[in-house]
Protein backbone atom coordinates (compact mmCIF):
# COMPACT_ATOMS: atom_id res chain seq x y z
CA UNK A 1 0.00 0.00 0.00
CA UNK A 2 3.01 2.59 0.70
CA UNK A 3 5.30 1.22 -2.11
CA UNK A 4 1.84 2.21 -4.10
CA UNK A 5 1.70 5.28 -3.18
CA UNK A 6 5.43 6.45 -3.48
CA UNK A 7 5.89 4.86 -6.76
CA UNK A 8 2.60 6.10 -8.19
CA UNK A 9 0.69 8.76 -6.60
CA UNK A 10 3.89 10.89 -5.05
CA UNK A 11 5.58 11.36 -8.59
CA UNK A 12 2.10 12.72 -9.82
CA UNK A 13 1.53 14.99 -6.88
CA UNK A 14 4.94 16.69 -7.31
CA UNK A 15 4.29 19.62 -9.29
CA UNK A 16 1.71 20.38 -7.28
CA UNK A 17 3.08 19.75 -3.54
CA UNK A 18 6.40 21.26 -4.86
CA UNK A 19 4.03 24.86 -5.87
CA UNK A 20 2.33 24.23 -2.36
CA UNK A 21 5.73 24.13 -0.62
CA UNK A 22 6.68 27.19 -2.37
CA UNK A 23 3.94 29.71 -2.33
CA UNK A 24 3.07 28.44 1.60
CA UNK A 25 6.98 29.19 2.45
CA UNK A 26 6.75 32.70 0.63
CA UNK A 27 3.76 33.19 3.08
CA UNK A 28 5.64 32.59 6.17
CA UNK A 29 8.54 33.59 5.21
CA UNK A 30 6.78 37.28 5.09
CA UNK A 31 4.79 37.11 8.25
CA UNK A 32 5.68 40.64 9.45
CA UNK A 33 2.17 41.40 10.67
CA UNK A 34 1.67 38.38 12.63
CA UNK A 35 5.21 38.81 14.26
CA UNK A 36 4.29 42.20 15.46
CA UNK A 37 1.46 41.18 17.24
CA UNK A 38 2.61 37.64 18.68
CA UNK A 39 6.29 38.25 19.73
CA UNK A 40 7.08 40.45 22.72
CA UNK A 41 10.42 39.77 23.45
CA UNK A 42 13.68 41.43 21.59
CA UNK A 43 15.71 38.42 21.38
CA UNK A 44 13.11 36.27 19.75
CA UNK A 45 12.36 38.90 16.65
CA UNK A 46 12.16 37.79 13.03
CA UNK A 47 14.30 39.07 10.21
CA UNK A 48 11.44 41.13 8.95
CA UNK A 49 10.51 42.13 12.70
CA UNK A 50 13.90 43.37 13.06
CA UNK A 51 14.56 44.96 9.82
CA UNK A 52 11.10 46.82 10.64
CA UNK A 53 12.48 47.67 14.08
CA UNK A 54 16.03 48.89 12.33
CA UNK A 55 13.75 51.21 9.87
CA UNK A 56 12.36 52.88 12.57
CA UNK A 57 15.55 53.89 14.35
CA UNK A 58 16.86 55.26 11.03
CA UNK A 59 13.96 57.45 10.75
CA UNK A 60 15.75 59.43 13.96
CA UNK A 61 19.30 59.37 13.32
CA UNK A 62 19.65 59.47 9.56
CA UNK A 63 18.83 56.76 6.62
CA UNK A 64 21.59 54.12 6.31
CA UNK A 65 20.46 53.19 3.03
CA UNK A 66 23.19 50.70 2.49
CA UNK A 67 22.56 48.62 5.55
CA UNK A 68 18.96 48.39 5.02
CA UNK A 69 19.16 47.00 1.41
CA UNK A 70 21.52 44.74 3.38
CA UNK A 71 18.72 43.60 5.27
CA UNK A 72 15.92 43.32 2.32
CA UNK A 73 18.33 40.97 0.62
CA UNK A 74 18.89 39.24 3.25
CA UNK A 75 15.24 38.67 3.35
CA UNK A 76 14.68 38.37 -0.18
CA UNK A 77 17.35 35.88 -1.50
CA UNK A 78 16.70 32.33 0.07
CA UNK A 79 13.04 32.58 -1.07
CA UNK A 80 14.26 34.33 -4.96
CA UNK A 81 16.77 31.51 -4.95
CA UNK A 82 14.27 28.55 -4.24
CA UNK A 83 11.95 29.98 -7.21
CA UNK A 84 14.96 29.60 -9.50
CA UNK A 85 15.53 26.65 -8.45
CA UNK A 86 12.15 25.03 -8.51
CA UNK A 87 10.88 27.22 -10.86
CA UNK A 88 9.86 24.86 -14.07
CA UNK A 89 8.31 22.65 -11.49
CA UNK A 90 6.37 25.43 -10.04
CA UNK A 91 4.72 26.07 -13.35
CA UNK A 92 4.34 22.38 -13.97
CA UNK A 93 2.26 22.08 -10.80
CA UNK A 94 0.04 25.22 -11.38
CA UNK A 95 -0.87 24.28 -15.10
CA UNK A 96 -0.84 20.37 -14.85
CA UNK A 97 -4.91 20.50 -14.30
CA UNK A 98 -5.53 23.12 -17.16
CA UNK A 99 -5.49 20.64 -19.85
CA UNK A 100 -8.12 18.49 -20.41
């Protein structure tokens, strides 16, 4: 019943877990909001908790534009390099029920 499954079914579902994965990680991955609201201590912040935090100090002292692109990449990289990565599979799993 297992074998079944992961030599059958699993290699079908792929695409589609694959552009589940993806899109759900992207989701969490940006949770700003929810971060703000949940987390009260400093030492338990999120990247984009703590690059929000960071912005708001600039906003006193002077913009250190440099730094704070530093930041958005950091944010922005690990999930832009996944999508290159698993990008034709992405598409595979969003189209594969559009044909009939």
């Amino acid at each position: 019943m297992v074998g079944t499954f992961v030599r059958i079914a699993l290699p079908l579902a792929r695409g589609g877990l694959l552009t589940a994965l993806l899109l759900n990680l992207v989701g969490l991955w940006n949770e700003t909001l929810l971060a703000l609201v949940l987390v009260q201590d400093g030492e338990k912040q999120t990247l984009p908790l703590a690059l929000l935090g960071f912005l708001q100090t600039q906003q006193y002292s002077g913009a250190d534009y440099g730094v704070l692109f530093a930041g958005v990449a950091i944010l922005v990289l690990p999930v832009l390099a996944l999508y290159l990565w698993l990008g034709r599979r992405i598409i595979e799993g969003m189209t594969v029920g559009a044909v009939k």
